[in-house]
N, C-alpha and C. Protein backbone atom coordinates (compact mmCIF):
# COMPACT_ATOMS: atom_id res chain seq x y z
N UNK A 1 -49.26 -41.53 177.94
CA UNK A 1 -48.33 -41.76 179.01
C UNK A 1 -47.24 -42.69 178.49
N UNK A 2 -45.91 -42.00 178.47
CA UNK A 2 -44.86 -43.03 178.20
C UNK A 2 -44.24 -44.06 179.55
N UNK A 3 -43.56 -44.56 179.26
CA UNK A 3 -42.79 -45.84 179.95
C UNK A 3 -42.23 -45.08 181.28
N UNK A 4 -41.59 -43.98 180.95
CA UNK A 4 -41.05 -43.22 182.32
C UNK A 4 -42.10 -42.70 183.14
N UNK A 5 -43.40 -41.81 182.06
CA UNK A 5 -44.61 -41.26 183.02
C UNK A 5 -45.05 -42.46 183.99
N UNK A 6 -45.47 -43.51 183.52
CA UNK A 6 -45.85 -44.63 183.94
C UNK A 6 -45.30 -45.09 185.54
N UNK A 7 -43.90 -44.98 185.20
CA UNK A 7 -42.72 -45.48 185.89
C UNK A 7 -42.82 -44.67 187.34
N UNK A 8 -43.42 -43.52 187.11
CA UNK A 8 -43.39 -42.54 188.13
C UNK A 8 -44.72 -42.45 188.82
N UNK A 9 -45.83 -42.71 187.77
CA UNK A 9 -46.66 -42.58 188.73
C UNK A 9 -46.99 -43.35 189.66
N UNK A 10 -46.35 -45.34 189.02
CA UNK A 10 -46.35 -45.67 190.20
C UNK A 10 -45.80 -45.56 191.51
N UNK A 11 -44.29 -45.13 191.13
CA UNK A 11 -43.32 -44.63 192.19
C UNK A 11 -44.77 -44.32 192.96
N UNK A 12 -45.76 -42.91 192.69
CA UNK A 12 -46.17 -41.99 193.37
C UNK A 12 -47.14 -42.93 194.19
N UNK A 13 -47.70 -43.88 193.46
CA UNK A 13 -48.83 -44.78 194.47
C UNK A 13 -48.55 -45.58 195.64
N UNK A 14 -47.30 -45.85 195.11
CA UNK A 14 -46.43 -46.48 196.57
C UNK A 14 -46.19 -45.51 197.80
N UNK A 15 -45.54 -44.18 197.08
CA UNK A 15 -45.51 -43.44 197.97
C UNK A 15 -46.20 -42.59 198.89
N UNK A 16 -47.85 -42.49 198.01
CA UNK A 16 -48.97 -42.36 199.17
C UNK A 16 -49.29 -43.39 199.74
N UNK A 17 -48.84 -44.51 199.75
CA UNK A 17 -49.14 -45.75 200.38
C UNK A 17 -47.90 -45.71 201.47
N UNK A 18 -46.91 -44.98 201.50
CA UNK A 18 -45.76 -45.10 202.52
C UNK A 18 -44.78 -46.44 202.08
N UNK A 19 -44.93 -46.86 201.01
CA UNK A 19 -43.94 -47.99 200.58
C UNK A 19 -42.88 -47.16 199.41
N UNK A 20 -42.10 -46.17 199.21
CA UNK A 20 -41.73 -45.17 198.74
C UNK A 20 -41.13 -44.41 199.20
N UNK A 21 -39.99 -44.18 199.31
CA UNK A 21 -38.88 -43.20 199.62
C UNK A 21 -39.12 -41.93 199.01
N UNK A 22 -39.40 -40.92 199.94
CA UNK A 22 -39.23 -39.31 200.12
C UNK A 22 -38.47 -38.69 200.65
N UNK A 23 -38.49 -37.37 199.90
CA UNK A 23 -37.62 -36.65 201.08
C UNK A 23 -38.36 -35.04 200.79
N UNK A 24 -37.89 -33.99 201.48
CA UNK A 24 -38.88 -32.97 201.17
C UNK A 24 -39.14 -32.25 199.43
N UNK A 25 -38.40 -33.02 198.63
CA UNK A 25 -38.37 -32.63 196.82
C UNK A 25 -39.10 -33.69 196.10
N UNK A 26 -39.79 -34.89 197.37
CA UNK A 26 -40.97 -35.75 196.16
C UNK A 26 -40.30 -36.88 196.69
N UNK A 27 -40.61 -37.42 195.75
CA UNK A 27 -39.94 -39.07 195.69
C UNK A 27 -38.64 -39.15 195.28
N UNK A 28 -37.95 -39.85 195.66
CA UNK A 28 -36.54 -40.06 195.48
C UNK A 28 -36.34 -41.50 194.90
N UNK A 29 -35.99 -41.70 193.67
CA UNK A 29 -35.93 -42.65 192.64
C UNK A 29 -34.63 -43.87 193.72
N UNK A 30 -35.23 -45.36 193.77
CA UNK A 30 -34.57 -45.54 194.42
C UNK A 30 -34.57 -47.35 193.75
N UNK A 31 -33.78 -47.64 193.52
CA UNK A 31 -33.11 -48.68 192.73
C UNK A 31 -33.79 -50.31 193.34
N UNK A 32 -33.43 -50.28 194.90
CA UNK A 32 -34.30 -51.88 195.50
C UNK A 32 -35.65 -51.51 195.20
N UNK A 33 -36.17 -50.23 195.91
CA UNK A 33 -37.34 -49.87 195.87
C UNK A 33 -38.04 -50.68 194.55
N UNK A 34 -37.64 -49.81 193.42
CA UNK A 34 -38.05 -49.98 192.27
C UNK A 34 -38.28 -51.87 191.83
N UNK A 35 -36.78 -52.34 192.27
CA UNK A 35 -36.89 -54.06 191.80
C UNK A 35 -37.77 -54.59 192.62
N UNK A 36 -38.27 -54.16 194.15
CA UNK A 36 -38.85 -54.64 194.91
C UNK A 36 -40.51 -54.77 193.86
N UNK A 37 -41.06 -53.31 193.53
CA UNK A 37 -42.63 -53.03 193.31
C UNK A 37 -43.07 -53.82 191.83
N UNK A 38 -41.77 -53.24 190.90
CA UNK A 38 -41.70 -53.45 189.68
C UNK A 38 -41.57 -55.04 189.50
N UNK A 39 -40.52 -55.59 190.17
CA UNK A 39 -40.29 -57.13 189.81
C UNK A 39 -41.99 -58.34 190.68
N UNK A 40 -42.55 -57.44 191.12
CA UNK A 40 -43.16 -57.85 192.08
C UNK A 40 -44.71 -58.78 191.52
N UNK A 41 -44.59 -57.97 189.91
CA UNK A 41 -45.61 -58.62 188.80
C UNK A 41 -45.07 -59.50 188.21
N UNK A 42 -43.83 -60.53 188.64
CA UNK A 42 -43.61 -61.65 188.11
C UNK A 42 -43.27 -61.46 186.40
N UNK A 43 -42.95 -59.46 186.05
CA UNK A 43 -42.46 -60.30 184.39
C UNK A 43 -41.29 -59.52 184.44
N UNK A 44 -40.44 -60.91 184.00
CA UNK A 44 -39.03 -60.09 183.56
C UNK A 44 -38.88 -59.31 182.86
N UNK A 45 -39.55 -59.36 181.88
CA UNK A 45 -39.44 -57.95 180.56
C UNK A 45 -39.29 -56.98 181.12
N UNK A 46 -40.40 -56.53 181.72
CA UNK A 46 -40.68 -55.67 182.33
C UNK A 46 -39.70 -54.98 183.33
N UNK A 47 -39.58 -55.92 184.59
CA UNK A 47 -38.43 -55.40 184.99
C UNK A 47 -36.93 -55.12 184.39
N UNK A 48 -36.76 -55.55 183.35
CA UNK A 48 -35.61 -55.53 182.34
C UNK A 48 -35.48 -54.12 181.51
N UNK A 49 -36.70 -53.97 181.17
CA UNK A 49 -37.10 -52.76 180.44
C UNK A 49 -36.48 -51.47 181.57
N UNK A 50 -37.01 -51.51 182.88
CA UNK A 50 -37.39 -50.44 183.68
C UNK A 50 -35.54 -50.21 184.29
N UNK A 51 -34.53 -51.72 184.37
CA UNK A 51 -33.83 -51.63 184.79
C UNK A 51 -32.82 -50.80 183.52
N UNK A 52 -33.08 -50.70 182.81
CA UNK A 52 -32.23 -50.46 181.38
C UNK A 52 -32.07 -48.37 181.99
N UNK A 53 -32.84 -48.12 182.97
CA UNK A 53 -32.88 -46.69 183.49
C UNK A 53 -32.25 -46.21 184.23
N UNK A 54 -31.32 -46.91 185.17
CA UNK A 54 -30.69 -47.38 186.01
C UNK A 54 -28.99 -47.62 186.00
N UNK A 55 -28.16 -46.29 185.95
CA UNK A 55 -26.90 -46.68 185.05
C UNK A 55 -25.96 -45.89 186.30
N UNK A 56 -25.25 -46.87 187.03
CA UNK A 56 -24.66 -46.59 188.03
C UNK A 56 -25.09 -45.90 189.30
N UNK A 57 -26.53 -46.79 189.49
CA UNK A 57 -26.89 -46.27 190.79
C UNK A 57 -27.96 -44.68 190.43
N UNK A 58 -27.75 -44.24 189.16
CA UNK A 58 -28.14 -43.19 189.03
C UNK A 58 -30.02 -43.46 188.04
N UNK A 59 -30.56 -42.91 188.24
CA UNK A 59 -32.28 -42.88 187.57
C UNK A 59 -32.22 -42.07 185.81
N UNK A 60 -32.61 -42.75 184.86
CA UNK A 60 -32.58 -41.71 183.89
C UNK A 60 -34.04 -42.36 182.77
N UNK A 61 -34.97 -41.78 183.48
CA UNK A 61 -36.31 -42.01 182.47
C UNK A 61 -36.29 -42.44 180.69
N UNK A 62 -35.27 -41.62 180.56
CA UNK A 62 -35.46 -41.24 179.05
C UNK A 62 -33.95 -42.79 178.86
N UNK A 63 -34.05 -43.49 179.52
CA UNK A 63 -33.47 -44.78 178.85
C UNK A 63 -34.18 -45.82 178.57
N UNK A 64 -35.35 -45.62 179.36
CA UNK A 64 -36.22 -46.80 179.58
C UNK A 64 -37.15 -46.92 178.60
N UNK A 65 -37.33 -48.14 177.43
CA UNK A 65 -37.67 -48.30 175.80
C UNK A 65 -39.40 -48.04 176.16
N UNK A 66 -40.33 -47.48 175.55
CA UNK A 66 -41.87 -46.59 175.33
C UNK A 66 -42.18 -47.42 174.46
N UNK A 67 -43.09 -47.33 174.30
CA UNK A 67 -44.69 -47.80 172.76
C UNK A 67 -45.05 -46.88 172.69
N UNK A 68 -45.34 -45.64 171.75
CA UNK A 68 -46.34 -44.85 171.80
C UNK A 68 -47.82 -45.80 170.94
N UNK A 69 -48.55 -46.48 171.97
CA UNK A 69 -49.82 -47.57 172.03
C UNK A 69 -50.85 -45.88 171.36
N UNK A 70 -50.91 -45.04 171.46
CA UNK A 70 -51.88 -44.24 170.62
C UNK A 70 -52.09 -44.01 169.22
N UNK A 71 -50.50 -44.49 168.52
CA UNK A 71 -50.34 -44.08 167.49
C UNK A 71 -51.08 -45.57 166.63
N UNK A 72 -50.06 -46.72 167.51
CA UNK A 72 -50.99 -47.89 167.05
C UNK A 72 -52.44 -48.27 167.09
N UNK A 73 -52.91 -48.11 167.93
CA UNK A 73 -54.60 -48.14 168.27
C UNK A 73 -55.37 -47.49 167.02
N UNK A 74 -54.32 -46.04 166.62
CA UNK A 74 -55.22 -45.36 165.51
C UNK A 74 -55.05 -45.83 164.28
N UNK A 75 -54.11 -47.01 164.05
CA UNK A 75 -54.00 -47.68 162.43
C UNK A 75 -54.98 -48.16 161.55
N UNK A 76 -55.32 -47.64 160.77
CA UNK A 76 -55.89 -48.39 159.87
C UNK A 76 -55.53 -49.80 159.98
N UNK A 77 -57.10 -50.83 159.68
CA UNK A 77 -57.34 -52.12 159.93
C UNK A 77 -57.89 -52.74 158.88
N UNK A 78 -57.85 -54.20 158.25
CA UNK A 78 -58.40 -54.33 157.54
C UNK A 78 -59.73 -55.56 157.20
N UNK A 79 -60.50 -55.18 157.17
CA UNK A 79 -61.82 -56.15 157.52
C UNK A 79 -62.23 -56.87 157.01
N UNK A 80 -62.88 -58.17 156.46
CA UNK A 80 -63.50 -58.70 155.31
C UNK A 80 -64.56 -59.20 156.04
N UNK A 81 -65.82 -59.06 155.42
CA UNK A 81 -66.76 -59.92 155.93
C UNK A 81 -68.24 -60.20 154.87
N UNK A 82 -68.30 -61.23 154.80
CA UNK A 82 -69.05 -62.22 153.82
C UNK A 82 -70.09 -62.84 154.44
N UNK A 83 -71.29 -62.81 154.25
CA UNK A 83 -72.81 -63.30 154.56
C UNK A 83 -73.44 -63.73 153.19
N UNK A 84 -73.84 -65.08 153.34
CA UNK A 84 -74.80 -65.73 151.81
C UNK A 84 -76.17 -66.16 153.06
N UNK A 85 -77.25 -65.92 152.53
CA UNK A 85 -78.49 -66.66 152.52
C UNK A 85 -79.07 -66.88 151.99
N UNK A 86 -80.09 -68.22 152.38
CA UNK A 86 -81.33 -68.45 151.46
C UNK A 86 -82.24 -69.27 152.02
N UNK A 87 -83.42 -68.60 151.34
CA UNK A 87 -84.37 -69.77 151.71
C UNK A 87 -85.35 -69.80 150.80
N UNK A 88 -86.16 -70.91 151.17
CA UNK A 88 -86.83 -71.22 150.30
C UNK A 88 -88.15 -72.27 150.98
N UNK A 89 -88.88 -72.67 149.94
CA UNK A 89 -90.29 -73.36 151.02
C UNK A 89 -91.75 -73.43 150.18
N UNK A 90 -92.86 -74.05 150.92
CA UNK A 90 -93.58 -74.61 150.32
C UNK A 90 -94.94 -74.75 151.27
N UNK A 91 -95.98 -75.07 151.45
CA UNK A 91 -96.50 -75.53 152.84
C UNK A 91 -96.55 -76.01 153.18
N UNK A 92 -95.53 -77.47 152.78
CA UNK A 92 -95.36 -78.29 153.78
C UNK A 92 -93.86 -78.67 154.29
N UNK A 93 -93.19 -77.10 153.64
CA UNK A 93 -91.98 -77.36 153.78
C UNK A 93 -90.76 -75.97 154.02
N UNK A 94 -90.17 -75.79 154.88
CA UNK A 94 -89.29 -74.55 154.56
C UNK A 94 -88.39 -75.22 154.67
N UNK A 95 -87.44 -74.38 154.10
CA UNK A 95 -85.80 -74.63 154.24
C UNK A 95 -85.07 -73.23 154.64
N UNK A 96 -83.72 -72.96 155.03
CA UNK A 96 -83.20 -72.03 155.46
C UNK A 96 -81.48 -71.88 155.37
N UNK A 97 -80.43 -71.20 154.55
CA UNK A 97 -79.23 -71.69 154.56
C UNK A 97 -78.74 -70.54 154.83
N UNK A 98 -77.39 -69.90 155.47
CA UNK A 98 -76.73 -69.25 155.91
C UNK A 98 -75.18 -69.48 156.14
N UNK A 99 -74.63 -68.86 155.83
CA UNK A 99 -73.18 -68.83 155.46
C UNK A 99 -72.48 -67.75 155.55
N UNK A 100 -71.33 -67.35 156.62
CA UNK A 100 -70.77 -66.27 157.23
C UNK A 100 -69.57 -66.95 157.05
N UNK A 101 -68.60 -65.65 157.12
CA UNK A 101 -67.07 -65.38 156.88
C UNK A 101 -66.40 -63.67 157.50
N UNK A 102 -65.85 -64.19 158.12
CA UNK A 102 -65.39 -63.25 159.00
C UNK A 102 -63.90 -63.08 158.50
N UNK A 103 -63.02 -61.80 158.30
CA UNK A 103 -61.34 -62.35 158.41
C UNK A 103 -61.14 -60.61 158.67
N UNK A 104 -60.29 -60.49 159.99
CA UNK A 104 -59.50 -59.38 160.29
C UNK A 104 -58.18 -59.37 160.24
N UNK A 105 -57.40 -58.02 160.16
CA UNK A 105 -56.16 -57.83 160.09
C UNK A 105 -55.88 -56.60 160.74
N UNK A 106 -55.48 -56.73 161.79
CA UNK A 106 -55.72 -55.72 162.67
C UNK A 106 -55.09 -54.62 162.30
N UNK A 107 -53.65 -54.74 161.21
CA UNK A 107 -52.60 -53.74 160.64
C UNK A 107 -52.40 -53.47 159.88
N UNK A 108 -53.03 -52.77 158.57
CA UNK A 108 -52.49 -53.12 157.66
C UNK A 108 -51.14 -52.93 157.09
N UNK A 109 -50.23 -53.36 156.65
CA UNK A 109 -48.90 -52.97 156.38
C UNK A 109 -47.85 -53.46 157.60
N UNK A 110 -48.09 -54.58 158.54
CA UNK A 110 -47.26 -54.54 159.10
C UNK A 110 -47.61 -55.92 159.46
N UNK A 111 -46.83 -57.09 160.22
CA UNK A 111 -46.57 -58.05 160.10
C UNK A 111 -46.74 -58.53 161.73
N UNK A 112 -46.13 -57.35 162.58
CA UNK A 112 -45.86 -57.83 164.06
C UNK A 112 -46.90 -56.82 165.14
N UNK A 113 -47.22 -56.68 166.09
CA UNK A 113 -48.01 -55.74 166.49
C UNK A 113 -47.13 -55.31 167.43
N UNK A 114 -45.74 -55.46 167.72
CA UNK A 114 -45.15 -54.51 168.22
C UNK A 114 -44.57 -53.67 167.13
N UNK A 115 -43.75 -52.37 167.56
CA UNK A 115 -43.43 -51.68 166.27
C UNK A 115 -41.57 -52.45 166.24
N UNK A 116 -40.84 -52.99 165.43
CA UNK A 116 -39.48 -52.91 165.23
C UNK A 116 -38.92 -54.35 165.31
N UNK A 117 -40.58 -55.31 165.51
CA UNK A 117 -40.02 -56.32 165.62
C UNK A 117 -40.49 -57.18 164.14
């Protein structure tokens, strides 16, 4: 689901909820509407992003900036992980040592986990 699918389906949840402007062709893309639902999660980005769709009053999906988040999820990652033990003992005595190391990189080849930044 891109940024516009998204964009719409909430339109659509509002609008089975009756908070959503219709008319008999669906929902009708509607500019307060939108700043009202959208700005309503407190992040500007967001609403910034969605307003970038929005070019004289008129709706245009395909302005509004996407992640394709599937392509990233499927990146190769890179893992390291290191375990030492030991023990040792006697009968009147054990001992026990353990030593872990963990280090991830969630990307390899890339620096930022958004793409372009």
């Amino acid at each position: 689901m891109n940024s516009s699918e998204y964009i719409n389906f909430r339109r659509e949840a509002y609008r089975t909820a009756g908070k959503y402007p219709e008319n008999t062709n669906g929902i009708v893309p509607d500019y307060e509407t939108d700043r009202e639902i959208f700005n309503a999660t407190g992040d500007p980005t967001a609403w910034g992003n969605i307003e970038k769709g929005w070019i004289n009053g008129v709706w245009n999906g395909d302005l509004v900036p996407t992640i394709d988040w599937g392509s990233l999820v499927k990146r190769t990652g890179i893992t390291h992980e290191y375990n030492l033990q030991a023990m040792d003992g006697n009968e009147k005595m054990q001992s026990f040592f353990s030593f872990g190391y963990l280090s991830s990189f969630p990307f390899s080849g890339q620096s930022s986990f958004i793409p372009g930044q």
